[in-house]
N, C-alpha and C. Protein backbone atom coordinates (compact mmCIF):
# COMPACT_ATOMS: atom_id res chain seq x y z
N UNK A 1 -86.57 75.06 73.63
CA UNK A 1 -87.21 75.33 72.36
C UNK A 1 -88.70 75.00 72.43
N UNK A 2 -88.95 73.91 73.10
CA UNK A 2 -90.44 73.46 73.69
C UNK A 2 -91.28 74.82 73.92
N UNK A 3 -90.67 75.21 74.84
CA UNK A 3 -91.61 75.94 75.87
C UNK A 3 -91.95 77.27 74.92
N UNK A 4 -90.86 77.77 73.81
CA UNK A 4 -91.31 78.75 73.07
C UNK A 4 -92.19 78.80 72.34
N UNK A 5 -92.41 77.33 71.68
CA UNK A 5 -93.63 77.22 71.22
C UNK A 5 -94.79 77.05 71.63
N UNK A 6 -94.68 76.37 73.02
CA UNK A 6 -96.10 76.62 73.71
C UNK A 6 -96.34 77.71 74.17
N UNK A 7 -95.35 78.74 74.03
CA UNK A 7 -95.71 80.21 74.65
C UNK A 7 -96.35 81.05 73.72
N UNK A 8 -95.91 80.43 72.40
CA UNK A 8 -95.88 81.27 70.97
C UNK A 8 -97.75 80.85 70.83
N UNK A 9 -98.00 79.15 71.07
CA UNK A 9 -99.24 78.91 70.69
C UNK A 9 -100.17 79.43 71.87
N UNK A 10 -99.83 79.62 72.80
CA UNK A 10 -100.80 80.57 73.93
C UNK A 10 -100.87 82.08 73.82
N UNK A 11 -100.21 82.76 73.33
CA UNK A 11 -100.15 83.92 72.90
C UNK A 11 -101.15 84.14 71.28
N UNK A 12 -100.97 83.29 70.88
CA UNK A 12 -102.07 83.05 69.51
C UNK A 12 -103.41 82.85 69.92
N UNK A 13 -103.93 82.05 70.81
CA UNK A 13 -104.82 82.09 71.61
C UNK A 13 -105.45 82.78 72.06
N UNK A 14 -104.62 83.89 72.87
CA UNK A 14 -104.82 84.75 73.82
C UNK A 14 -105.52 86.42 72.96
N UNK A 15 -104.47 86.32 71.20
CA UNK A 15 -105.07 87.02 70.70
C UNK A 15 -106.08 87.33 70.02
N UNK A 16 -106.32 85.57 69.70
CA UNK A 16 -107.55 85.02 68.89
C UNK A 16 -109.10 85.58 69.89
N UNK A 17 -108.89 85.49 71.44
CA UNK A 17 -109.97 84.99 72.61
C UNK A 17 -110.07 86.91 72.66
N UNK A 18 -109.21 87.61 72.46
CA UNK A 18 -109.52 89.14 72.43
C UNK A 18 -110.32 89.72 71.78
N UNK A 19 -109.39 89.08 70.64
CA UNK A 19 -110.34 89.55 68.89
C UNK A 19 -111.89 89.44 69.00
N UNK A 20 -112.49 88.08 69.47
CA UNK A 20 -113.63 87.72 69.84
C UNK A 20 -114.27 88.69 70.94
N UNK A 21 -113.67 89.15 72.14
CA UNK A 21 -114.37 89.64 72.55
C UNK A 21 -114.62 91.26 72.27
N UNK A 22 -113.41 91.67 71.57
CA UNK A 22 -113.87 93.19 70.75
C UNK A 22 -114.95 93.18 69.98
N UNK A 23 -115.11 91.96 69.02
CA UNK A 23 -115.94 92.24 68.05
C UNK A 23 -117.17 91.82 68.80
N UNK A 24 -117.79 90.93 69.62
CA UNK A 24 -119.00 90.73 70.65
C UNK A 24 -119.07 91.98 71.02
N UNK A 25 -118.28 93.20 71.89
CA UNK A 25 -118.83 94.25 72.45
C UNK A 25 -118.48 94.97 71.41
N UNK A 26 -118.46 95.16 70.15
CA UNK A 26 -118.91 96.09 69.03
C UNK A 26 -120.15 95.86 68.87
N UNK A 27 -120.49 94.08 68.55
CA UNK A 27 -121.94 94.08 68.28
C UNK A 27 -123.19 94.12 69.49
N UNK A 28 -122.68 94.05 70.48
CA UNK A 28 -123.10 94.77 71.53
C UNK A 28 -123.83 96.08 71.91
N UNK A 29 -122.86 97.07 71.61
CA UNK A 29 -122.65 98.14 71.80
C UNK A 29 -123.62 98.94 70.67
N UNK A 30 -123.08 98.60 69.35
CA UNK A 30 -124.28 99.12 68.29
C UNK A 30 -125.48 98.77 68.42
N UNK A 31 -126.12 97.28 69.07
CA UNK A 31 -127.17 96.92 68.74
C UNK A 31 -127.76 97.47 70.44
N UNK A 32 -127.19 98.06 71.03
CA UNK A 32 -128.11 98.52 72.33
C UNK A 32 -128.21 100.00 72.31
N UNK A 33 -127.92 100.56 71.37
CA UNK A 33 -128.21 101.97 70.85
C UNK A 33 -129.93 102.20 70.11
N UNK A 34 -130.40 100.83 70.08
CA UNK A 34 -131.72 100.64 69.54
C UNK A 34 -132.95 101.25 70.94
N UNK A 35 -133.43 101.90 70.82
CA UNK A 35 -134.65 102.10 72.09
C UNK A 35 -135.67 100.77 72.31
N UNK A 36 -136.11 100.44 70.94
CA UNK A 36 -136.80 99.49 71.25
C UNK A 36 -136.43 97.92 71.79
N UNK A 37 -137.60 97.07 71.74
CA UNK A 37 -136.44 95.78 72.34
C UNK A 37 -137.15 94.55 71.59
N UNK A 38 -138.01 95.50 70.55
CA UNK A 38 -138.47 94.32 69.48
C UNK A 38 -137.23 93.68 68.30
N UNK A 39 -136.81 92.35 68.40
CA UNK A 39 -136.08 91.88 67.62
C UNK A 39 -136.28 92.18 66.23
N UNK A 40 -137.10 92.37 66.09
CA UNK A 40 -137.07 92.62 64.28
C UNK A 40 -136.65 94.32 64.08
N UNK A 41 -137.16 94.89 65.24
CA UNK A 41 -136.31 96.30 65.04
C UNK A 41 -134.88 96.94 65.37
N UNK A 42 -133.99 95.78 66.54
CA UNK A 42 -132.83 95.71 66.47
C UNK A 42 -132.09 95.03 65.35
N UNK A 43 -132.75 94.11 64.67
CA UNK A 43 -132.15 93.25 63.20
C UNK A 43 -132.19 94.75 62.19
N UNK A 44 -133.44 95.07 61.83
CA UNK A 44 -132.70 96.55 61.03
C UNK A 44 -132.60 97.50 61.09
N UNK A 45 -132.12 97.86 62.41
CA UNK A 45 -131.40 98.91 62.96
C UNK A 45 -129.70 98.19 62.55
N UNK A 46 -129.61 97.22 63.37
CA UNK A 46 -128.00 96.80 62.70
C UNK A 46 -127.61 96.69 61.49
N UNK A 47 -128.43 95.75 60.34
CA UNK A 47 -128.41 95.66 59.11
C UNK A 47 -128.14 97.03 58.09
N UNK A 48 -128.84 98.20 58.75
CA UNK A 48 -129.09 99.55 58.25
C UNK A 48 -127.92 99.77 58.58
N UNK A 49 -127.32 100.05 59.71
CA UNK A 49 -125.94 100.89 60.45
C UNK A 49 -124.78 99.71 59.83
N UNK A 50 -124.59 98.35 59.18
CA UNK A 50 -123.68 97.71 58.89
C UNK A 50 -123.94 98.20 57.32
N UNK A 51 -125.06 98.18 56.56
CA UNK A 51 -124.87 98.51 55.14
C UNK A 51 -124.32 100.37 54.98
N UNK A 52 -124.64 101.28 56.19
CA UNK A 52 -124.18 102.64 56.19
C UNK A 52 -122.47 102.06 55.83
N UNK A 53 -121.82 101.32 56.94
CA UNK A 53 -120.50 101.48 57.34
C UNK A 53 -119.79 100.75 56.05
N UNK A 54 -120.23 99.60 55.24
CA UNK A 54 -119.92 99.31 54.10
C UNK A 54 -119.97 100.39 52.99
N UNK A 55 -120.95 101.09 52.62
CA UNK A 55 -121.01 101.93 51.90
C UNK A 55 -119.93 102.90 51.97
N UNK A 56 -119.75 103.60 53.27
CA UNK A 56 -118.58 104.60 53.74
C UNK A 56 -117.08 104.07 53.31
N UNK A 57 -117.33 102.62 53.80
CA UNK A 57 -115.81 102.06 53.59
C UNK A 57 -115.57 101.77 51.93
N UNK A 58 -116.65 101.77 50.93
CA UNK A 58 -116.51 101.67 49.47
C UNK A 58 -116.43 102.80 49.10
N UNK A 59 -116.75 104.07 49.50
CA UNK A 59 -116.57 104.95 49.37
C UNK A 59 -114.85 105.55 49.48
N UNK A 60 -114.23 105.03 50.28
CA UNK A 60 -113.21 105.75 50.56
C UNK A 60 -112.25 105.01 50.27
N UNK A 61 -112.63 103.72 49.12
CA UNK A 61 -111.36 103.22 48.68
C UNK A 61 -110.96 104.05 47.34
């Protein structure tokens, strides 16, 4: 019964340590679609493309 739960809490882990790295190479991935490599123009380039994707998603509730 032990071991199921340490299998159960490594598997929680394992999905938690994924989750993290999907959402890092989302924000990744959007924010290197920027040409430039001035920080204040990758901040609203993302800010812009995260308030688009909110809007879309209020839209379609």
């Amino acid at each position: 019964m032990l071991t199921f739960v340490l299998k159960k809490e490594a598997m929680r882990n394992m999905v938690k340590i994924i989750g993290c790295c999907i959402v890092a190479a989302v924000l990744l991935v959007s924010c290197s679609s920027v040409t430039s490599g001035d920080p204040n123009t990758v901040l609203q380039e993302f800010f812009e493309h995260l308030a688009k994707k909110i809007l879309t998603g209020l839209q379609n509730m």
